[in-house]
C-alpha atoms as a PDB file:
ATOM      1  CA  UNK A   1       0.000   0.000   0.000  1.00  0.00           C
ATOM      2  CA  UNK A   2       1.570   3.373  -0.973  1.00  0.00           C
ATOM      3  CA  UNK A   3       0.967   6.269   1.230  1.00  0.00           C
ATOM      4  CA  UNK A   4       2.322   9.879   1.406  1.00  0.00           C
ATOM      5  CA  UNK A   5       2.518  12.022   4.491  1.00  0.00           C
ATOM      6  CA  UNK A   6       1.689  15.483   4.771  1.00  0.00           C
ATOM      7  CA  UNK A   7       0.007  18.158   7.547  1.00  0.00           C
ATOM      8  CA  UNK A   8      -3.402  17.859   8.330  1.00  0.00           C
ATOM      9  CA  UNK A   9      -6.147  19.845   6.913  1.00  0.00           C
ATOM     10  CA  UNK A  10      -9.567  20.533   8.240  1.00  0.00           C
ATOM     11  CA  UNK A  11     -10.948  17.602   5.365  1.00  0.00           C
ATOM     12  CA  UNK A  12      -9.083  15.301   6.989  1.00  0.00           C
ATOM     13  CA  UNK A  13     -10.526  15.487  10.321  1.00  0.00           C
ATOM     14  CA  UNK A  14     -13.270  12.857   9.313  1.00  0.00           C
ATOM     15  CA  UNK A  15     -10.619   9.984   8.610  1.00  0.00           C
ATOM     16  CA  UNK A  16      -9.087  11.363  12.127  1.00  0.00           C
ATOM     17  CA  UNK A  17     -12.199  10.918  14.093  1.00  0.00           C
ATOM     18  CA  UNK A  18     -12.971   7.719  12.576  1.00  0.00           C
ATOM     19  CA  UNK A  19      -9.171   5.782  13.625  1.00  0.00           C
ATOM     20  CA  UNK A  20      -9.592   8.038  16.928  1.00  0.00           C
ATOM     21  CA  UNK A  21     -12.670   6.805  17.691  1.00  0.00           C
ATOM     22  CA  UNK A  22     -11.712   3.013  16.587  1.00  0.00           C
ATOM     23  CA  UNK A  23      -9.165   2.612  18.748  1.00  0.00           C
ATOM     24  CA  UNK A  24     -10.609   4.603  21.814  1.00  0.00           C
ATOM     25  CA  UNK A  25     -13.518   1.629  21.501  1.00  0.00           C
ATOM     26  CA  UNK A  26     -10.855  -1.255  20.715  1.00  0.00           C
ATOM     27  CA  UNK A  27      -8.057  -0.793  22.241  1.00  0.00           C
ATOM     28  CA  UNK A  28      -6.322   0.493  25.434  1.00  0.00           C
ATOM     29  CA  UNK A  29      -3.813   2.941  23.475  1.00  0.00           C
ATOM     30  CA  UNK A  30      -6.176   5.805  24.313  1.00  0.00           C
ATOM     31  CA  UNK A  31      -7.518   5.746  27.642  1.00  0.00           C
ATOM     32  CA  UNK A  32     -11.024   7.376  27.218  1.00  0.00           C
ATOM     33  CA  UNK A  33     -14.217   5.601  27.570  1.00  0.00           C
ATOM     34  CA  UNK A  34     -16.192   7.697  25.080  1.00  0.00           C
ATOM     35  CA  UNK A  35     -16.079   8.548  21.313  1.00  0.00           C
ATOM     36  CA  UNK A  36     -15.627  12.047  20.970  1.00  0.00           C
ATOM     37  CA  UNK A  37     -16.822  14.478  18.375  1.00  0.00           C
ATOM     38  CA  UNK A  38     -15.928  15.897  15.179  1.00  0.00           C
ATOM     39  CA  UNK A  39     -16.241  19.140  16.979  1.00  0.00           C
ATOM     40  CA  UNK A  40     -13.703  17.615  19.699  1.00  0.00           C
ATOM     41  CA  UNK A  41     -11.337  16.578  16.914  1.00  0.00           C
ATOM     42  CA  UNK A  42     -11.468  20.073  15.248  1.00  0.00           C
ATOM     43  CA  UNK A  43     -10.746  21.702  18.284  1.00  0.00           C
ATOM     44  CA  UNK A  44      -8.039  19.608  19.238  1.00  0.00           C
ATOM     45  CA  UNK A  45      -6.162  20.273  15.499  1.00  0.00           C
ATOM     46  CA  UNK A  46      -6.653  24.120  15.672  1.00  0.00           C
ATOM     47  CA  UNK A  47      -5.035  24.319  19.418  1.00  0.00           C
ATOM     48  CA  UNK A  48      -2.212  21.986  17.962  1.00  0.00           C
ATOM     49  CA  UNK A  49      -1.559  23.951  14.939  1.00  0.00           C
ATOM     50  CA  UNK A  50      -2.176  27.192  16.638  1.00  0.00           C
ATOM     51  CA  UNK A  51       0.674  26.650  18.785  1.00  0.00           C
ATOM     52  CA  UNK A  52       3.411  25.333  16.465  1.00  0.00           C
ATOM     53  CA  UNK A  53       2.840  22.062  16.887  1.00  0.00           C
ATOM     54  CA  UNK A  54       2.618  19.532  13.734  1.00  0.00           C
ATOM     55  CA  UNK A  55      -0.243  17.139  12.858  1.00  0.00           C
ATOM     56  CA  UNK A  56       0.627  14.750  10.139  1.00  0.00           C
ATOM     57  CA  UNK A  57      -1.488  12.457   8.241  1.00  0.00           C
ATOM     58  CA  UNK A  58      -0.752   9.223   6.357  1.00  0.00           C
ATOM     59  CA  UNK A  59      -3.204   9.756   3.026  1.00  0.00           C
ATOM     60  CA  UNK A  60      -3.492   6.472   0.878  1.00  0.00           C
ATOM     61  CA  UNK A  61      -4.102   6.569  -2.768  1.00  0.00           C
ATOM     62  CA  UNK A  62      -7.687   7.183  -2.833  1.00  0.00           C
ATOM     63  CA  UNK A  63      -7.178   9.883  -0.556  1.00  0.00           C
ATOM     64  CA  UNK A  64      -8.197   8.350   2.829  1.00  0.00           C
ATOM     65  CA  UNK A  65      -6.751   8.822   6.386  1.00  0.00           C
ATOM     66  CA  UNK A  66      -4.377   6.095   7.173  1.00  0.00           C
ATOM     67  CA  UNK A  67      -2.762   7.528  10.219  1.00  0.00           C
ATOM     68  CA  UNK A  68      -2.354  10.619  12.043  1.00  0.00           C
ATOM     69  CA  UNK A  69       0.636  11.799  14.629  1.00  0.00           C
ATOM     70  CA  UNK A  70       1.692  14.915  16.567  1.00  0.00           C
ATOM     71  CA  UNK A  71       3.189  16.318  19.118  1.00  0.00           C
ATOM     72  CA  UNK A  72       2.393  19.015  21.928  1.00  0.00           C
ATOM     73  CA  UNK A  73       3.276  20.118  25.423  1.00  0.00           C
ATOM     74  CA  UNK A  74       4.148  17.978  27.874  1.00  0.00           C
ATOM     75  CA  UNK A  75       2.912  18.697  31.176  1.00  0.00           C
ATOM     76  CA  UNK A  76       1.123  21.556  30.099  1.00  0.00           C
ATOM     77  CA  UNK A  77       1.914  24.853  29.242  1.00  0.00           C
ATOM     78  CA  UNK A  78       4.828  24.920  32.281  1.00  0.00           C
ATOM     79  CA  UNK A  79       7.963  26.908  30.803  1.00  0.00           C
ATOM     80  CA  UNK A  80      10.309  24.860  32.052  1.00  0.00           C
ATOM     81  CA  UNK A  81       9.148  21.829  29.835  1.00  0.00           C
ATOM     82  CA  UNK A  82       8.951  24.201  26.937  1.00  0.00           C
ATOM     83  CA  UNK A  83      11.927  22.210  24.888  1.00  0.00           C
ATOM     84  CA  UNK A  84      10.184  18.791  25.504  1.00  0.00           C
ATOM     85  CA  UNK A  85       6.943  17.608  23.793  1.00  0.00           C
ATOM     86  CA  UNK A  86       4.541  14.552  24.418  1.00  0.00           C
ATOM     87  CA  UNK A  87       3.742  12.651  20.602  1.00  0.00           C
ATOM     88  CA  UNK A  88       0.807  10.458  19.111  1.00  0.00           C
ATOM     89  CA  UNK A  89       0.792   8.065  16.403  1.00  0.00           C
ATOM     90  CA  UNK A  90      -2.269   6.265  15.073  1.00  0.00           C
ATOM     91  CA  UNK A  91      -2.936   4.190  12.579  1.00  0.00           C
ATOM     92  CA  UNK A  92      -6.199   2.741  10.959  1.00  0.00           C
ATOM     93  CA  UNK A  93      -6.337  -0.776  11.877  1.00  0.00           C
ATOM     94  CA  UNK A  94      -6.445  -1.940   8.580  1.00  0.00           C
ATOM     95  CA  UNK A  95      -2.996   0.162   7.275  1.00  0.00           C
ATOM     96  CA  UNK A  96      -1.031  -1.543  10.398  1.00  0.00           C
ATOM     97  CA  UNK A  97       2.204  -3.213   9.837  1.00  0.00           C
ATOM     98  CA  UNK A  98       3.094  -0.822   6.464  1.00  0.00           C
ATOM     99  CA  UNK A  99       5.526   1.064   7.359  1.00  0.00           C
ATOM    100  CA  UNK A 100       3.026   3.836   8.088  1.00  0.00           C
ATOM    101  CA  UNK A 101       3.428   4.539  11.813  1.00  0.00           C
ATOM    102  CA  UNK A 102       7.300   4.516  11.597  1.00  0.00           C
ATOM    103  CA  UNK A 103       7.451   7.111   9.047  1.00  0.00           C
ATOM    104  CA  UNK A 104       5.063   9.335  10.770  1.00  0.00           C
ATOM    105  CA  UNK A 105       7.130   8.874  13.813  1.00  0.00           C
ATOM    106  CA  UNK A 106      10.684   9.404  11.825  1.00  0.00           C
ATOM    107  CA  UNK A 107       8.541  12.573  10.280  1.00  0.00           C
ATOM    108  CA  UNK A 108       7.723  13.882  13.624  1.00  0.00           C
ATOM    109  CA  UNK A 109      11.391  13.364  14.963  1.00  0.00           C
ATOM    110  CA  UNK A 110      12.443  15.205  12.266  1.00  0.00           C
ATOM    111  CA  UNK A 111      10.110  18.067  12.936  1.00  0.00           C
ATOM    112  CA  UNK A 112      10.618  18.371  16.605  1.00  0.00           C
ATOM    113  CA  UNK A 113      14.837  18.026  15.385  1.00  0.00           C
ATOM    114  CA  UNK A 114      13.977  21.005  13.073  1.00  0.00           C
ATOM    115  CA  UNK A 115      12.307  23.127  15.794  1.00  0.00           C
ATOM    116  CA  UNK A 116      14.818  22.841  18.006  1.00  0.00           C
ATOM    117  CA  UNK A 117      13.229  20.657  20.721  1.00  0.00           C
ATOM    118  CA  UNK A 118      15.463  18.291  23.315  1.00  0.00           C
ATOM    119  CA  UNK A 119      13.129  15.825  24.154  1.00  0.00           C
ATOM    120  CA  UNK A 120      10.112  13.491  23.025  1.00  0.00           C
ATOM    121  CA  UNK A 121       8.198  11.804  25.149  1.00  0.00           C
ATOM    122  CA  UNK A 122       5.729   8.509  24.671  1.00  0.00           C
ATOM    123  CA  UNK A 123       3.351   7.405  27.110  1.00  0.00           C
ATOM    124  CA  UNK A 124       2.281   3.828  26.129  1.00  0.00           C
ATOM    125  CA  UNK A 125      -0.375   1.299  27.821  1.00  0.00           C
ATOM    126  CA  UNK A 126       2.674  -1.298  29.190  1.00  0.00           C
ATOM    127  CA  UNK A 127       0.978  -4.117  27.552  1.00  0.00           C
ATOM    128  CA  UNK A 128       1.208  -2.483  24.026  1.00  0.00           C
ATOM    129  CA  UNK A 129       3.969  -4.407  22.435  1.00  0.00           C
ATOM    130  CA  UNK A 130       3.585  -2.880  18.936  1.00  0.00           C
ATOM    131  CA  UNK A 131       3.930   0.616  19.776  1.00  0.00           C
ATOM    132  CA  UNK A 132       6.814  -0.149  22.461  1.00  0.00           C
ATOM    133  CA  UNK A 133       8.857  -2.023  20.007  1.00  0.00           C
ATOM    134  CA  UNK A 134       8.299   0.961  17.044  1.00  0.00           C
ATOM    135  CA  UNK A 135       9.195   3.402  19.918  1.00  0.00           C
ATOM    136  CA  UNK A 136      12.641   1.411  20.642  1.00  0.00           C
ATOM    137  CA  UNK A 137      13.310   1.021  16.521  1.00  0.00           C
ATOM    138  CA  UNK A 138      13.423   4.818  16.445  1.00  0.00           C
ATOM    139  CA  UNK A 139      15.605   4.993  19.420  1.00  0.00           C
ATOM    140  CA  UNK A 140      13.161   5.950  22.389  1.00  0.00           C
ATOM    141  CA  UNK A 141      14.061   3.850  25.903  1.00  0.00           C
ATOM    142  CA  UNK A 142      11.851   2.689  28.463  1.00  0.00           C
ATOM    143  CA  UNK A 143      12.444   5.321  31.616  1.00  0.00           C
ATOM    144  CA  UNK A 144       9.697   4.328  33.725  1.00  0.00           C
ATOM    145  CA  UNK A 145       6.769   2.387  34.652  1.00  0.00           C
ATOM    146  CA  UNK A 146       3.558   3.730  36.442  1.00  0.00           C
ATOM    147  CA  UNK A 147       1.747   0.763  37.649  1.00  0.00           C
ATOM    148  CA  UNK A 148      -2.201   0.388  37.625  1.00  0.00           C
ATOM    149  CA  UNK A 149      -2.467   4.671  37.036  1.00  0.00           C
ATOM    150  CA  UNK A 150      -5.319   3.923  33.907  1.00  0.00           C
ATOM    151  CA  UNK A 151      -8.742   1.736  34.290  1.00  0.00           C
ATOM    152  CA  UNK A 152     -10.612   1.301  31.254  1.00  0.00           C
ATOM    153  CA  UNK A 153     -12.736  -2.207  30.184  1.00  0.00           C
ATOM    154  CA  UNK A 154     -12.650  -2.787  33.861  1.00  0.00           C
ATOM    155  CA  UNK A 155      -9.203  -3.314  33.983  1.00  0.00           C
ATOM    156  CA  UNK A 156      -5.918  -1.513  35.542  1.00  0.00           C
ATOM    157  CA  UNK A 157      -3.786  -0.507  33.546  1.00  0.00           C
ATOM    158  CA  UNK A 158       0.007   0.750  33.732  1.00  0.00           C
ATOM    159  CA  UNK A 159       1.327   2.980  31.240  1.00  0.00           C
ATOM    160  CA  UNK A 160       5.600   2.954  30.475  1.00  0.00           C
ATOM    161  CA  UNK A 161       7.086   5.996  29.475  1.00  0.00           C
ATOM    162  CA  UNK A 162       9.677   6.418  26.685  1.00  0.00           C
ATOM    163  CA  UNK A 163      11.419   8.758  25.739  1.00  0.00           C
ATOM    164  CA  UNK A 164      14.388  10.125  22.624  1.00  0.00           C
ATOM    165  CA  UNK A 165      18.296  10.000  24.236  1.00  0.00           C
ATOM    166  CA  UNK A 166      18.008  14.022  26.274  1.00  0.00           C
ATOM    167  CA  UNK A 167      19.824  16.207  22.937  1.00  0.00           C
ATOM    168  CA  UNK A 168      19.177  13.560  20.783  1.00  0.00           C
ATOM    169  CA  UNK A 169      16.758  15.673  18.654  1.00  0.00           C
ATOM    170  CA  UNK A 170      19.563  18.894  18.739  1.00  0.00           C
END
């Protein structure tokens, strides 16, 4: 499947909301109960874009939404974080295992690289083998483990963060 990436418009917030929403009911990679809203979505890509902050999309060759990443703050808008940023990367379940989600994520290290940034954080659901092992291919390491911080299907659930080698992006 051939794919090319490029920043997200305002059309592609439908393909968005429809892998958001997937994996928010699938999957513990998102840990929110409820679908949200194309409203919600919208929102969420102006704030991103208004402050800097890329959104990338994966667009197949009919056009659709295979995947979408960013990045943003990390612990909020706190100045002393200001050179570190949190990231995203989704993929549509049936575009997994293409290639997409590690050139989104080599696309957003690049970007983060290019804007100066030191650090990039992921925060992954512990049992998430897939996204841990694409985090250590692009050279992210495990630096801790919160245990039992999440609940979702009526389960706990412990989230591992990762993170790039501190001036790794410089």
């Amino acid at each position: 499947m051939s794919f090319t990436l490029r920043d997200a418009t305002p059309a592609d917030l439908p393909g968005i909301l429809v892998i958001y929403n997937h994996i928010v009911a699938t999957s513990t990679a998102i840990y929110l109960d409820d679908p949200v809203t194309l409203e919600n979505r919208a929102a969420w890509l102006a704030d991103r874009q208004g402050k800097g902050f890329p959104v990338l999309v994966a667009i197949g060759a009919q056009g659709e939404v295979l995947g979408y990443a960013s990045y943003g703050e990390f612990r909020g808008a706190f100045p002393g974080y200001r050179l570190t940023v949190e990231h995203s990367v989704h993929v549509a379940e049936a575009a997994r295992g293409m290639g997409i989600g590690k050139a989104m994520m080599r696309a957003l290290l690049e970007r983060a690289k290019a804007a100066g940034l030191h650090v990039m954080i992921g925060v992954i659901d512990a049992q998430n083998e897939v996204s841990i092992r694409l985090h250590e291919k692009a050279g992210f390491r495990v630096v801790g483990k919160l245990d039992q911080v999440g609940i979702k299907f009526g389960r706990w659930l412990d989230v591992v963060f990762m993170q790039t080698e501190p001036g790794a992006l410089a």
